[in-house]
PDB file of N, CA and C in Angstrom:
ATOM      1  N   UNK A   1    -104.454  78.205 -12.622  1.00  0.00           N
ATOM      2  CA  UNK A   1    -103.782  77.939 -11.381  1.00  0.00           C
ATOM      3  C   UNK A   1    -102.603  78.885 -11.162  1.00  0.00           C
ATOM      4  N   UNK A   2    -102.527  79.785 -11.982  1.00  0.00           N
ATOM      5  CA  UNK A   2    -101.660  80.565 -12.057  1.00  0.00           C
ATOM      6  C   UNK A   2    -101.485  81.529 -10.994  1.00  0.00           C
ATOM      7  N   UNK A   3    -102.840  81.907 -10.814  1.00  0.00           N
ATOM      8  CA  UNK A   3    -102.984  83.019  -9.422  1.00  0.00           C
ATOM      9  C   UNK A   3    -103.088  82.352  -8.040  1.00  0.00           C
ATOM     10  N   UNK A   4    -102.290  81.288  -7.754  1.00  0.00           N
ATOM     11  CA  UNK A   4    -102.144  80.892  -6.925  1.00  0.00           C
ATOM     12  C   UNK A   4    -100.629  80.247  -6.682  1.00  0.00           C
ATOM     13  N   UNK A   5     -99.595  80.863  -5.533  1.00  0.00           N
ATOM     14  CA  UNK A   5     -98.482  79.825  -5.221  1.00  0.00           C
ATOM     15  C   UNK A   5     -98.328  78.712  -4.481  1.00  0.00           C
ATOM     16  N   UNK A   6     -99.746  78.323  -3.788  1.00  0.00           N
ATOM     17  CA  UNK A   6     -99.839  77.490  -2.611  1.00  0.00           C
ATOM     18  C   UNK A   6    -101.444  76.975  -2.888  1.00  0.00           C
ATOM     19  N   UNK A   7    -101.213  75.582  -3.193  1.00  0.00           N
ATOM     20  CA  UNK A   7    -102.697  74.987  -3.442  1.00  0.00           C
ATOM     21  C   UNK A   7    -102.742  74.212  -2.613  1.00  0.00           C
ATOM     22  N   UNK A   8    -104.510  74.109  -2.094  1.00  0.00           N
ATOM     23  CA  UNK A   8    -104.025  73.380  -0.654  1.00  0.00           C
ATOM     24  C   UNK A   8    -105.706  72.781  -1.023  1.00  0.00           C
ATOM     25  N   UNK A   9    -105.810  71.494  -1.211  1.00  0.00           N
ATOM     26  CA  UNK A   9    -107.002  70.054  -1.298  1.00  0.00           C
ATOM     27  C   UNK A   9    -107.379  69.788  -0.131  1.00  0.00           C
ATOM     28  N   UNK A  10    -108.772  69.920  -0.154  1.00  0.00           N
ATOM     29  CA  UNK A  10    -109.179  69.709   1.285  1.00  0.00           C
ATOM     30  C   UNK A  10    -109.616  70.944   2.526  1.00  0.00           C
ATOM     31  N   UNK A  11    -110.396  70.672   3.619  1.00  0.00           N
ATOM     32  CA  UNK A  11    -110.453  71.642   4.522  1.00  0.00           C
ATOM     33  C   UNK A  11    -110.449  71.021   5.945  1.00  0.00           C
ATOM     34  N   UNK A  12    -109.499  69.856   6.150  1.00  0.00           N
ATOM     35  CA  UNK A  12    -109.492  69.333   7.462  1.00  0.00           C
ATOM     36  C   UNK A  12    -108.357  70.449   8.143  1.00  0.00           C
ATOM     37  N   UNK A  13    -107.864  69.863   9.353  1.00  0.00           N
ATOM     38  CA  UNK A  13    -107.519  71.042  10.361  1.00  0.00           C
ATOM     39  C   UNK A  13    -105.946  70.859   9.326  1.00  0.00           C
ATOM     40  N   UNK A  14    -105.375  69.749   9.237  1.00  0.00           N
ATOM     41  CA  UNK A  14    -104.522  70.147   8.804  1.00  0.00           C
ATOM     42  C   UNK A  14    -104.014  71.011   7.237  1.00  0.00           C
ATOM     43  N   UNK A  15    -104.630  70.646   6.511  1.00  0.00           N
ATOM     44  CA  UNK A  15    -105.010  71.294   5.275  1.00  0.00           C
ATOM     45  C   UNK A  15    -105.015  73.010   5.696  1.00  0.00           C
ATOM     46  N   UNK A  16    -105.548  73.531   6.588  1.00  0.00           N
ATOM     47  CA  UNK A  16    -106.220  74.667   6.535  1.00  0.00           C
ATOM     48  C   UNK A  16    -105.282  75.559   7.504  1.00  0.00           C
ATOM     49  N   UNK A  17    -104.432  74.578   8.406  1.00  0.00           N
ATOM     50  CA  UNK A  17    -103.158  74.975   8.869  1.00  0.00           C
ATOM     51  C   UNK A  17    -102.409  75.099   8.228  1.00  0.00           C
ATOM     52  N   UNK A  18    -101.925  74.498   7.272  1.00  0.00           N
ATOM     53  CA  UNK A  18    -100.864  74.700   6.005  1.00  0.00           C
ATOM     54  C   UNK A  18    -101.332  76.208   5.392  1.00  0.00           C
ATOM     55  N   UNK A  19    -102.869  76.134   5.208  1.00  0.00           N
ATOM     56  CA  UNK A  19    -103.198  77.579   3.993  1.00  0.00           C
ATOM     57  C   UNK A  19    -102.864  78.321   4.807  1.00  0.00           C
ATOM     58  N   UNK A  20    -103.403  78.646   6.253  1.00  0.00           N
ATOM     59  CA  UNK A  20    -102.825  79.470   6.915  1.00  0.00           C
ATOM     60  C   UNK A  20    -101.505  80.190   7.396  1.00  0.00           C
ATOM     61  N   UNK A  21    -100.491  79.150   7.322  1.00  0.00           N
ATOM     62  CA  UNK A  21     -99.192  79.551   7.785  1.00  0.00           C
ATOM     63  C   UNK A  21     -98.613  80.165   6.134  1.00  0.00           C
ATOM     64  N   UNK A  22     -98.788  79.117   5.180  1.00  0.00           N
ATOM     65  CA  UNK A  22     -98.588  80.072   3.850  1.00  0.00           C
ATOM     66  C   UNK A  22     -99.059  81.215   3.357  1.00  0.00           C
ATOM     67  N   UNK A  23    -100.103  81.726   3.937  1.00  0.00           N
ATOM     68  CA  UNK A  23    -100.355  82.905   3.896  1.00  0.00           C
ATOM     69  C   UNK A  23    -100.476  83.933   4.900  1.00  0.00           C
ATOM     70  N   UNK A  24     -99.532  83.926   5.569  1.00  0.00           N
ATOM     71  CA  UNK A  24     -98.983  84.454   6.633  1.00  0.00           C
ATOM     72  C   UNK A  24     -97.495  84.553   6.195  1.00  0.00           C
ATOM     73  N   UNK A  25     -96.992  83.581   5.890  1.00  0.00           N
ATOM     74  CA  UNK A  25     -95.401  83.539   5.056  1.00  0.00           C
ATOM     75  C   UNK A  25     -95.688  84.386   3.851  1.00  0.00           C
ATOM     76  N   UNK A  26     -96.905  84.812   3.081  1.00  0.00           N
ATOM     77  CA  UNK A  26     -97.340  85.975   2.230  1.00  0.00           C
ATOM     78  C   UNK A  26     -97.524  85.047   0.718  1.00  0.00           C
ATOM     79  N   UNK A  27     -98.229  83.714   0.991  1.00  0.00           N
ATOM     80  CA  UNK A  27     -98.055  82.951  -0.636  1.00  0.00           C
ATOM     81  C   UNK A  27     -99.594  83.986  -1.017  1.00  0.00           C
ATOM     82  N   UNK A  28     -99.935  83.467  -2.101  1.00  0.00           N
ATOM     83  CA  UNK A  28    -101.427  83.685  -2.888  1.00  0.00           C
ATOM     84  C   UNK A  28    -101.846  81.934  -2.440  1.00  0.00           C
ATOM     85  N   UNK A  29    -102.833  81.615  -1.362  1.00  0.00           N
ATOM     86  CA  UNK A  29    -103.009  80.060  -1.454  1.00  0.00           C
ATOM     87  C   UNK A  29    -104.702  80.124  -1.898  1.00  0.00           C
ATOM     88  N   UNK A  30    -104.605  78.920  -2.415  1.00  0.00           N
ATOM     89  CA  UNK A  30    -105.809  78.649  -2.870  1.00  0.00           C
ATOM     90  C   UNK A  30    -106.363  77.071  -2.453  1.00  0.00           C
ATOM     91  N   UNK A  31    -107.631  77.042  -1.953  1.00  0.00           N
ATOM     92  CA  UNK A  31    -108.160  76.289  -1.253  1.00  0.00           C
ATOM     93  C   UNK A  31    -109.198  75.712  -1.602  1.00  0.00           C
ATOM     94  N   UNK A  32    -109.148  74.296  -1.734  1.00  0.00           N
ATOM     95  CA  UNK A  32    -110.201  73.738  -2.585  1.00  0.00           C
ATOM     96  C   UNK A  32    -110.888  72.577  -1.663  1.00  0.00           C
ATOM     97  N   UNK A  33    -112.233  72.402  -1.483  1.00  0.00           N
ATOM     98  CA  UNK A  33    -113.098  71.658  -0.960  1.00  0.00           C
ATOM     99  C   UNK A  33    -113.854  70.540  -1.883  1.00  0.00           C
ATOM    100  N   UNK A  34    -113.740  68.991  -2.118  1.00  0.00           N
ATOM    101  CA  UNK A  34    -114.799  68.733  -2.860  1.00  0.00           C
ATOM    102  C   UNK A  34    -116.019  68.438  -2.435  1.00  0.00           C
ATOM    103  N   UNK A  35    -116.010  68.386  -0.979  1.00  0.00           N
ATOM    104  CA  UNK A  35    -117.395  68.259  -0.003  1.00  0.00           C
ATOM    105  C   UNK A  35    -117.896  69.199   0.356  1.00  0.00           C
ATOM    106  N   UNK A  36    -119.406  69.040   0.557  1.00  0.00           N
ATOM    107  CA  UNK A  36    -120.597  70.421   0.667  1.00  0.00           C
ATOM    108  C   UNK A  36    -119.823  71.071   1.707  1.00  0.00           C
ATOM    109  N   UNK A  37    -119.192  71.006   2.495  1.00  0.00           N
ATOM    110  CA  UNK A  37    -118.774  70.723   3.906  1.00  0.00           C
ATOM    111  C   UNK A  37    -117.340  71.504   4.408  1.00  0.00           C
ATOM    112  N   UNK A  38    -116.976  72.165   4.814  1.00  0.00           N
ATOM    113  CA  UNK A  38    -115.794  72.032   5.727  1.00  0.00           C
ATOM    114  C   UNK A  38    -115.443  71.411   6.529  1.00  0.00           C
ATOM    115  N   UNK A  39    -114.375  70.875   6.543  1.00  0.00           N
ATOM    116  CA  UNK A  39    -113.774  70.299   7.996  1.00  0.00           C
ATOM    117  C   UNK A  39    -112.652  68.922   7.858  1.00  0.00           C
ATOM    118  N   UNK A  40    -113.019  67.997   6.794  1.00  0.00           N
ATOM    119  CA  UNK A  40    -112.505  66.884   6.373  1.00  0.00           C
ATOM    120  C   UNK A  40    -112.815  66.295   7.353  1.00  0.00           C
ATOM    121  N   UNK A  41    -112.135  65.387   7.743  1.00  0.00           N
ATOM    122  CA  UNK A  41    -112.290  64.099   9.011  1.00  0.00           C
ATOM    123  C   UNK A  41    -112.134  64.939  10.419  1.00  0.00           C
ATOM    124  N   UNK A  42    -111.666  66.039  10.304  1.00  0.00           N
ATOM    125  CA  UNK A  42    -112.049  66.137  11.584  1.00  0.00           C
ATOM    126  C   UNK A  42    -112.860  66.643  11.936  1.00  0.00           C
ATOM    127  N   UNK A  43    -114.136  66.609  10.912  1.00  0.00           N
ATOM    128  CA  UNK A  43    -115.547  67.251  11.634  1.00  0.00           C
ATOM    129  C   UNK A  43    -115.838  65.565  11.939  1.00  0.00           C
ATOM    130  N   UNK A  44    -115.469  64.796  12.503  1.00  0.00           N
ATOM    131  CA  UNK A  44    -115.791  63.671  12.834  1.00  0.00           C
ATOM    132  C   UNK A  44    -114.887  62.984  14.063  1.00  0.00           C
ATOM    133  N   UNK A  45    -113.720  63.436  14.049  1.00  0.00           N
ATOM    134  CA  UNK A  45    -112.685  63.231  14.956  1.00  0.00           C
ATOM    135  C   UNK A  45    -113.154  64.236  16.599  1.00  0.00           C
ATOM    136  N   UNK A  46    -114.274  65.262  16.162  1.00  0.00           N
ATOM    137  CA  UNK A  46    -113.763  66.572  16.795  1.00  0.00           C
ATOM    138  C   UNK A  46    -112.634  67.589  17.006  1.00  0.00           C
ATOM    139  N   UNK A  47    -111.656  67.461  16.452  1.00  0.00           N
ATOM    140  CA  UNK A  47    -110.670  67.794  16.384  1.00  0.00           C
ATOM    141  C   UNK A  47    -109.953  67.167  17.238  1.00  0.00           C
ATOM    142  N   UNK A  48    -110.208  66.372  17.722  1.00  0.00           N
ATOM    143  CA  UNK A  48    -109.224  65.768  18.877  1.00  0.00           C
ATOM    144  C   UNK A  48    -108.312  64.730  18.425  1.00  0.00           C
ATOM    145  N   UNK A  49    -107.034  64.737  18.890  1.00  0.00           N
ATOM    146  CA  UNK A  49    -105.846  63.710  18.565  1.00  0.00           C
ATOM    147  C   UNK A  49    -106.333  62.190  19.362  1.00  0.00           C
ATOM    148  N   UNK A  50    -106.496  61.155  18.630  1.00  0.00           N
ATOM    149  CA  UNK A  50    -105.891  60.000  19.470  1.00  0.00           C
ATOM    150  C   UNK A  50    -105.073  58.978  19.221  1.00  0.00           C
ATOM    151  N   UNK A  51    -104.434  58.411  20.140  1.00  0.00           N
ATOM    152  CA  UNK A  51    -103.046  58.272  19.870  1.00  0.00           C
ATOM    153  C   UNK A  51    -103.104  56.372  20.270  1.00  0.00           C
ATOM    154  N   UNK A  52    -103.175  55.660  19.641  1.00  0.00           N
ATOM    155  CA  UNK A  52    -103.392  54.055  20.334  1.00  0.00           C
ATOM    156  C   UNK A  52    -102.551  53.709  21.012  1.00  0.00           C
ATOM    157  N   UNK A  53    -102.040  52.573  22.109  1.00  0.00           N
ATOM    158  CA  UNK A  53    -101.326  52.655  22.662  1.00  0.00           C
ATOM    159  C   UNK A  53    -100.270  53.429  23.084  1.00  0.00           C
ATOM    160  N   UNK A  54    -100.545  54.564  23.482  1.00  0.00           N
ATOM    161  CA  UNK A  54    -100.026  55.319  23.966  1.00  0.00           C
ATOM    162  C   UNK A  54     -99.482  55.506  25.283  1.00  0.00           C
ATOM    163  N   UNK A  55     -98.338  55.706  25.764  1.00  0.00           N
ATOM    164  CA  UNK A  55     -97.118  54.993  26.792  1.00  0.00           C
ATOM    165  C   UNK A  55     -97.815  55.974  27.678  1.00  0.00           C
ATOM    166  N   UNK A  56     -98.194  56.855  27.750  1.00  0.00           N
ATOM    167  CA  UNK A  56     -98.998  58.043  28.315  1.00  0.00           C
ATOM    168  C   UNK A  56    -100.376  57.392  29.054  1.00  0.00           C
ATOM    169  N   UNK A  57    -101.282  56.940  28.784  1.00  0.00           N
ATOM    170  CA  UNK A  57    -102.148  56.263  28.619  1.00  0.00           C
ATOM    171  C   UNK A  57    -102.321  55.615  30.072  1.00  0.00           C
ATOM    172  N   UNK A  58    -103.256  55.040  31.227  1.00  0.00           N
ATOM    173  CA  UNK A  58    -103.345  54.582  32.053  1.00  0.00           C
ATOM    174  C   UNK A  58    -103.465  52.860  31.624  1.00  0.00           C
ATOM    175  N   UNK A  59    -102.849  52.129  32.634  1.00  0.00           N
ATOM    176  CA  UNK A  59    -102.560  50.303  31.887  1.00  0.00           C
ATOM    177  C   UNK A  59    -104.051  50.471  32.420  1.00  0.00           C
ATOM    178  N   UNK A  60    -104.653  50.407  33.350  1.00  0.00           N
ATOM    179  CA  UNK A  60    -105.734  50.426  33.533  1.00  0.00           C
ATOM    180  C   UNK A  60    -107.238  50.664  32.359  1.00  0.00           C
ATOM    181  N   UNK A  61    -106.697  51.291  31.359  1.00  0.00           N
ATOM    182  CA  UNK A  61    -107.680  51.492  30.372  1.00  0.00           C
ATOM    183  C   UNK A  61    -107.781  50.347  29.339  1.00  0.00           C
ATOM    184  N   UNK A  62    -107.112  49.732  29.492  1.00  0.00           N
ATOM    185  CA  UNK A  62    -106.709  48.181  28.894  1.00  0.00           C
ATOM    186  C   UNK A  62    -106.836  48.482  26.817  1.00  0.00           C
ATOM    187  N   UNK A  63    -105.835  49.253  26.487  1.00  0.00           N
ATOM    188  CA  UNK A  63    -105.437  49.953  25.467  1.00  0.00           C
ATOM    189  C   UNK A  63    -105.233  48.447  24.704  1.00  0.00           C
ATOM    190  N   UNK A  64    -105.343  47.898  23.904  1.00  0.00           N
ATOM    191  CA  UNK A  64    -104.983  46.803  22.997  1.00  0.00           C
ATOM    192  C   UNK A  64    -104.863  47.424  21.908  1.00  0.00           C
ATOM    193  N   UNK A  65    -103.975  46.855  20.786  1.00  0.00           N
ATOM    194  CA  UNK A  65    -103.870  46.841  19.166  1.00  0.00           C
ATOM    195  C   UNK A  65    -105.215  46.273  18.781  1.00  0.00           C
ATOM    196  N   UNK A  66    -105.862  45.441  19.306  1.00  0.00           N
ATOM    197  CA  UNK A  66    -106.945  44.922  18.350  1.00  0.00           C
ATOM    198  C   UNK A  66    -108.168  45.467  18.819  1.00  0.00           C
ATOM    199  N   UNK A  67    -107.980  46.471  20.139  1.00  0.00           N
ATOM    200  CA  UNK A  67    -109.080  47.161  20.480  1.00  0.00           C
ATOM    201  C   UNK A  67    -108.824  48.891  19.530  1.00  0.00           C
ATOM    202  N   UNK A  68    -107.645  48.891  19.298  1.00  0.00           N
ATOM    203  CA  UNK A  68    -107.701  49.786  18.512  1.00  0.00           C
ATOM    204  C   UNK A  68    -108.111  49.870  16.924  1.00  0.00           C
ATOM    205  N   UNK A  69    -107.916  48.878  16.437  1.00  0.00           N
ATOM    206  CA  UNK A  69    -107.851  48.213  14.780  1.00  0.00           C
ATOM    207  C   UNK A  69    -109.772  47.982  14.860  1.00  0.00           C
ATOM    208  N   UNK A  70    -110.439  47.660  16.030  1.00  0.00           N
ATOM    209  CA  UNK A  70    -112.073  47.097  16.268  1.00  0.00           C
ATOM    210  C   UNK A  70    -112.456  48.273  16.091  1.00  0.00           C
ATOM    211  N   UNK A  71    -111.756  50.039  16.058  1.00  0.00           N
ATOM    212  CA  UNK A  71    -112.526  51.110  16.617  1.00  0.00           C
ATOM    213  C   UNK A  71    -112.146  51.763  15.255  1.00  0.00           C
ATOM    214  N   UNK A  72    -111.170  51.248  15.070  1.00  0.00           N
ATOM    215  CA  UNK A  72    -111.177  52.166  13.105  1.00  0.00           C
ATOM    216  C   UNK A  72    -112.267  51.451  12.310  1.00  0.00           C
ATOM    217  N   UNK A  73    -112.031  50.509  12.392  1.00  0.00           N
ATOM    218  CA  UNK A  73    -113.429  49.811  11.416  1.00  0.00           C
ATOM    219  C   UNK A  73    -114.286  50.471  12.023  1.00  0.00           C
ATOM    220  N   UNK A  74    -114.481  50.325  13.418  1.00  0.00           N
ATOM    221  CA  UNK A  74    -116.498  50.964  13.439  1.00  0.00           C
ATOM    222  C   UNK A  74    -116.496  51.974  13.012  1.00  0.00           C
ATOM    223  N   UNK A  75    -115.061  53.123  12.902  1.00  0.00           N
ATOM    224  CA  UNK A  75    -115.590  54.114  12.716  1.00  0.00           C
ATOM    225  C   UNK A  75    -115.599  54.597  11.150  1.00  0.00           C
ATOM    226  N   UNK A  76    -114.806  53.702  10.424  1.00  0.00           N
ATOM    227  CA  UNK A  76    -114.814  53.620   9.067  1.00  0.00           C
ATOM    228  C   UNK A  76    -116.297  53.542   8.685  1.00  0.00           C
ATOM    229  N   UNK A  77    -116.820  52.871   9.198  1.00  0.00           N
ATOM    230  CA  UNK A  77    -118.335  52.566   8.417  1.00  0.00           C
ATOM    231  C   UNK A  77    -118.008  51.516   7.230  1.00  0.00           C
ATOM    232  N   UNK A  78    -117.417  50.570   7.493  1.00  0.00           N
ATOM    233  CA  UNK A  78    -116.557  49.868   6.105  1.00  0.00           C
ATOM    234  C   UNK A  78    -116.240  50.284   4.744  1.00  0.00           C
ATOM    235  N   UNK A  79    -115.720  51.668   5.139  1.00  0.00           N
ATOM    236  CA  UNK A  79    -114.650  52.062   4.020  1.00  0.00           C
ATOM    237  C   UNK A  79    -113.349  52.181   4.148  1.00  0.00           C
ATOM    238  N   UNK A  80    -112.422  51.440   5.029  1.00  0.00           N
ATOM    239  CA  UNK A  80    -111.026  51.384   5.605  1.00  0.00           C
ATOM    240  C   UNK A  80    -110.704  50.146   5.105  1.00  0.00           C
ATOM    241  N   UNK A  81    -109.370  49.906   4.174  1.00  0.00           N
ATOM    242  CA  UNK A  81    -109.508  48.551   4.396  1.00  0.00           C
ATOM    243  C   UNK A  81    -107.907  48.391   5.120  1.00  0.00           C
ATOM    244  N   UNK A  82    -107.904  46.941   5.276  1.00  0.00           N
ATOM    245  CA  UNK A  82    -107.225  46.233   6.063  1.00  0.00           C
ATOM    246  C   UNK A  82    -105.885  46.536   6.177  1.00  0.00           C
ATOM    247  N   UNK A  83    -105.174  47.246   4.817  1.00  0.00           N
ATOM    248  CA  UNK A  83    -104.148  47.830   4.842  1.00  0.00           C
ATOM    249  C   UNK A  83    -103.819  49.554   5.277  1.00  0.00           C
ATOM    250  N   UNK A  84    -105.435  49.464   4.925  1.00  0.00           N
ATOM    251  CA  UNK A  84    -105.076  51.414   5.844  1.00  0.00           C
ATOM    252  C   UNK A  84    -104.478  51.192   7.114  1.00  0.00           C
ATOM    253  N   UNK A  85    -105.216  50.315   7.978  1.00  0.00           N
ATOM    254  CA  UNK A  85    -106.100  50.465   8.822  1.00  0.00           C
ATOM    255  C   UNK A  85    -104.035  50.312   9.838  1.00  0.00           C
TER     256      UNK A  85
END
């Protein structure tokens, strides 16, 4: 691990924003994946932010806490538990 000043777990957007700006700041980073895969969660998110009740948000979309907490579980696939969540 020596040939590296910047170790960076993972390849979601944020992960890969970090390797990037550190090696641009000029580190040696090193980047590790344990999935076949790039992307982490946000090859599932699409990269897109969402934000739950969000003051932004139209009242009209009828935004709830428990409509938000109903949409992490589905999207967990029941691997979230109750305290992630």
């Amino acid at each position: 691990m020596d040939d590296y000043d910047v170790i960076v777990l993972g390849t979601g957007a944020a992960a890969l924003t970090a390797a990037v700006v550190a090696a641009e700041e000029g580190a040696r980073v090193g980047v590790f994946e344990k999935r076949d895969t790039v992307g982490g969660t946000t090859v599932f998110s699409g990269g897109m932010i969402w934000i739950p009740l969000n003051q932004h948000e139209p009242a009209e979309k009828g935004d709830t806490r428990e409509k938000a907490i109903a949409y992490l579980k589905a999207l967990s696939n029941g691997t979230i538990s109750d305290e992630m969540v």
